[in-house]
C-alpha atoms as a PDB file:
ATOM      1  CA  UNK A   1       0.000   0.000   0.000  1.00  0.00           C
ATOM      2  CA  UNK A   2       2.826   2.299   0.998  1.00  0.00           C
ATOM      3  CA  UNK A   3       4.622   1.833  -2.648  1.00  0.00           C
ATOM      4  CA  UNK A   4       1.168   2.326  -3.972  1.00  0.00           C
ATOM      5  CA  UNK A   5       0.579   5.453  -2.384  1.00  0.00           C
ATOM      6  CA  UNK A   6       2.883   6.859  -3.043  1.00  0.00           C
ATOM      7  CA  UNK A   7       2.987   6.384  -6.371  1.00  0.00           C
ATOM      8  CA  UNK A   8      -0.521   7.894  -6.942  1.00  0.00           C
ATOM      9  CA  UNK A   9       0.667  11.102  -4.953  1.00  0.00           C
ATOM     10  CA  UNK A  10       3.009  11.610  -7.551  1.00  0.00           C
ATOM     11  CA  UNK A  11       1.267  11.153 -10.429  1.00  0.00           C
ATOM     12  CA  UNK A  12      -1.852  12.633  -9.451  1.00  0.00           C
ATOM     13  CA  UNK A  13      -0.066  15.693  -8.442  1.00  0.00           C
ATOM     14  CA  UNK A  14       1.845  16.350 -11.965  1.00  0.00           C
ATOM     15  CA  UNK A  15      -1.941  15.600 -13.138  1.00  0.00           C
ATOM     16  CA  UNK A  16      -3.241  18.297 -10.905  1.00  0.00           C
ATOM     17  CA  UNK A  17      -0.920  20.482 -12.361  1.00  0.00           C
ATOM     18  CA  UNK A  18      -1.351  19.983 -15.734  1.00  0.00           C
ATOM     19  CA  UNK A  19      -5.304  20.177 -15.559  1.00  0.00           C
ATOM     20  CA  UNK A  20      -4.800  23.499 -13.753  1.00  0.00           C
ATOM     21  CA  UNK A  21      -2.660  25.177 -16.716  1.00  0.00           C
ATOM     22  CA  UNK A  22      -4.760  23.713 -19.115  1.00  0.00           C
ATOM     23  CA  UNK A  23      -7.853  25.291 -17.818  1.00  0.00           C
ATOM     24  CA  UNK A  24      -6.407  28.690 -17.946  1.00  0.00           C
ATOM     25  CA  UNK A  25      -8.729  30.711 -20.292  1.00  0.00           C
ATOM     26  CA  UNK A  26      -5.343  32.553 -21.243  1.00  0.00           C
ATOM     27  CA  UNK A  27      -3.307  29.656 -22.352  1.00  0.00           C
ATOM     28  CA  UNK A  28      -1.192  28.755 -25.156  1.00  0.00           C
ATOM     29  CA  UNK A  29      -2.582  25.790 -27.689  1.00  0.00           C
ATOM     30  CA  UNK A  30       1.175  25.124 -27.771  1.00  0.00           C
ATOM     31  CA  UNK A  31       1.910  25.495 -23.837  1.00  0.00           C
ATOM     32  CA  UNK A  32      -0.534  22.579 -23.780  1.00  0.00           C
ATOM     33  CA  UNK A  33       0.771  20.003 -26.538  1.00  0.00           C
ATOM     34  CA  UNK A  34       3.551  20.195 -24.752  1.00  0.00           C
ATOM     35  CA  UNK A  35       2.714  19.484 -21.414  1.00  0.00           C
ATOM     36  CA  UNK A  36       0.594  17.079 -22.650  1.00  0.00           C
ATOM     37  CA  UNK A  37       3.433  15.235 -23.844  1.00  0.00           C
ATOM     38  CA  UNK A  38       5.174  15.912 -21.245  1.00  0.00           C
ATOM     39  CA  UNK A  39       2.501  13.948 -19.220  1.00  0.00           C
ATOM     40  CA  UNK A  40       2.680  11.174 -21.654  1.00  0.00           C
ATOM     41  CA  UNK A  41       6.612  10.505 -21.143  1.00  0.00           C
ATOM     42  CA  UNK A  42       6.072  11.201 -17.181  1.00  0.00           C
ATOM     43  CA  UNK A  43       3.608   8.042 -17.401  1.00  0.00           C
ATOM     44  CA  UNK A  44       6.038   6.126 -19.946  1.00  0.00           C
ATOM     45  CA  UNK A  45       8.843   6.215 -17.060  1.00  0.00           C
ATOM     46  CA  UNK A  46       6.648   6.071 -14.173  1.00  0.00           C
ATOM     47  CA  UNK A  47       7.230   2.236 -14.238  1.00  0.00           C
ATOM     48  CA  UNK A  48      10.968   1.971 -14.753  1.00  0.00           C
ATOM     49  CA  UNK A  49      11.135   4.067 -11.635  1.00  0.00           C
ATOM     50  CA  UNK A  50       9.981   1.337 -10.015  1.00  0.00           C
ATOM     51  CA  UNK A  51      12.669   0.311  -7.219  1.00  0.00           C
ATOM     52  CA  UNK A  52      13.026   3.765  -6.574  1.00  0.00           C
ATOM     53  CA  UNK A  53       9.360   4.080  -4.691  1.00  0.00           C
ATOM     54  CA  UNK A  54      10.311   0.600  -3.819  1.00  0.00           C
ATOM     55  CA  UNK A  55      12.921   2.173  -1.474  1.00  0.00           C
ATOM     56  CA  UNK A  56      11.243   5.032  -0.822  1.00  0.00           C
ATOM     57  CA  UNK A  57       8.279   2.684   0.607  1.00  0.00           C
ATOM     58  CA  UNK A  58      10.936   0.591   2.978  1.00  0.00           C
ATOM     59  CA  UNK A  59      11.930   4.215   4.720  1.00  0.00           C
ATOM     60  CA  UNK A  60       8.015   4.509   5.235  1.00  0.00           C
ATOM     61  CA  UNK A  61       6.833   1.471   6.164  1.00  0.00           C
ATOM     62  CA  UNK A  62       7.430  -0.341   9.832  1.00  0.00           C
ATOM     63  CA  UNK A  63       7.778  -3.799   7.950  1.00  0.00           C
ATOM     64  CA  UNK A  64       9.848  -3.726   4.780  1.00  0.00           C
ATOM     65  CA  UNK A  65       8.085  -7.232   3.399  1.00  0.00           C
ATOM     66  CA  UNK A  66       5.453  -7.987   0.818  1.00  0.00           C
ATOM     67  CA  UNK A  67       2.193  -8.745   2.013  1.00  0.00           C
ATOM     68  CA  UNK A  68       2.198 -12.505  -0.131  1.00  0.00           C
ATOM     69  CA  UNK A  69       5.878 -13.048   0.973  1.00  0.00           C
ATOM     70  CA  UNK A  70       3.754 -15.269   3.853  1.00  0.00           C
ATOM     71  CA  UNK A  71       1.599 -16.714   1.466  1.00  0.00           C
ATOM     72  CA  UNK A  72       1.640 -20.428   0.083  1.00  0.00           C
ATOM     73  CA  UNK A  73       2.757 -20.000  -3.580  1.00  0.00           C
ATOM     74  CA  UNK A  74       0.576 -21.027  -6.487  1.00  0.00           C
ATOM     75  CA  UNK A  75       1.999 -24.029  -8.679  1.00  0.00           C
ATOM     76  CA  UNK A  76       1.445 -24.364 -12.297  1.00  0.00           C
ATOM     77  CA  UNK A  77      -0.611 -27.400 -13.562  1.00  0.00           C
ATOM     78  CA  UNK A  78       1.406 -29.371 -15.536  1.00  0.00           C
ATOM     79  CA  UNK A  79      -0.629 -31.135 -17.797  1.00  0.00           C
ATOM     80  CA  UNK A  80       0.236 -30.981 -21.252  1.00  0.00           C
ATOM     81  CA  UNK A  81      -1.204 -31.925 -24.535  1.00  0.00           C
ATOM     82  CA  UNK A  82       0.277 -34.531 -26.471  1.00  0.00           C
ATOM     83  CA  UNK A  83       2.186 -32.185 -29.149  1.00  0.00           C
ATOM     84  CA  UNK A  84       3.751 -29.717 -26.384  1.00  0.00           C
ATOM     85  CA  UNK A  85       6.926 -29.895 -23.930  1.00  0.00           C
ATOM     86  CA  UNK A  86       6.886 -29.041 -20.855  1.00  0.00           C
ATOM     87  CA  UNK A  87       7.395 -25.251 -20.417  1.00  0.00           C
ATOM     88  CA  UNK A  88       9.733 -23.625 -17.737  1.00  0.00           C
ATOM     89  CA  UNK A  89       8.582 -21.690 -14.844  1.00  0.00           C
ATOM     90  CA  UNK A  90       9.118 -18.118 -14.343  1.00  0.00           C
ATOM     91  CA  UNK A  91      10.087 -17.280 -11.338  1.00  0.00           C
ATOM     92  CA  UNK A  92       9.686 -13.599  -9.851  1.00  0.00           C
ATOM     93  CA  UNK A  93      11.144 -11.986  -7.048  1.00  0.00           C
ATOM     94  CA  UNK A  94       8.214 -10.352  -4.752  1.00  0.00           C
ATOM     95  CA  UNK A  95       9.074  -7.069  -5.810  1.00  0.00           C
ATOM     96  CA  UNK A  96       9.420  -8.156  -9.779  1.00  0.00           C
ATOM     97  CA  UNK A  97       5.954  -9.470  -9.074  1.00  0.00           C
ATOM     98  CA  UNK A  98       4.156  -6.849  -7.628  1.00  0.00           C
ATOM     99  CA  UNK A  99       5.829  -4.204 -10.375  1.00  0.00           C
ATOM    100  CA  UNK A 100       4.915  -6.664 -13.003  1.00  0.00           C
ATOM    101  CA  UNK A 101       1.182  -7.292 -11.817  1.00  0.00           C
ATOM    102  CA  UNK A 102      -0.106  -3.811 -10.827  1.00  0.00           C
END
């Protein structure tokens, strides 16, 4: 929850920002193509910033684990048809998980 908040903050507050120059009845058409792409490459590198609010998170929170960390891990069924091999497993860190999944 920590990581996810504040994630949000972030990006809802560059949001904020944008939405409030944008409704200026005195702006620029061009002021806001550009900050709209500007938003659009914020949100591209939101998610390779990743470990960064990952360590941001550990400061914040008491407990520095994943909530599923605890959790009994799900195994893949391994039934196959007749014409396929077996695939390998992927196996993901907690943290490569969570980034991956939300």
């Amino acid at each position: 929850m920590v990581i996810l908040t504040l994630l949000c903050s972030d990006v809802l507050s560059r949001y904020n920002e944008a939405n409030k120059t944008v409704q200026k009845p005195d702006v620029n058409l061009g002021v806001v193509v550009s900050l709209l792409h500007s938003l659009r490459c914020f949100t591209e590198d939101i998610r390779d910033r990743f470990p960064e609010y990952e360590s941001k998170a550990k400061t914040v929170a008491k407990e520095g684990v994943y909530t599923d960390s605890s959790c009994r891990s799900a195994q893949r069924s391994r039934r196959i048809t007749f014409l396929e091999g077996p695939a390998d497993d992927t196996v993901l860190t907690k943290s490569e998980k969570f980034a991956d999944e939300t």
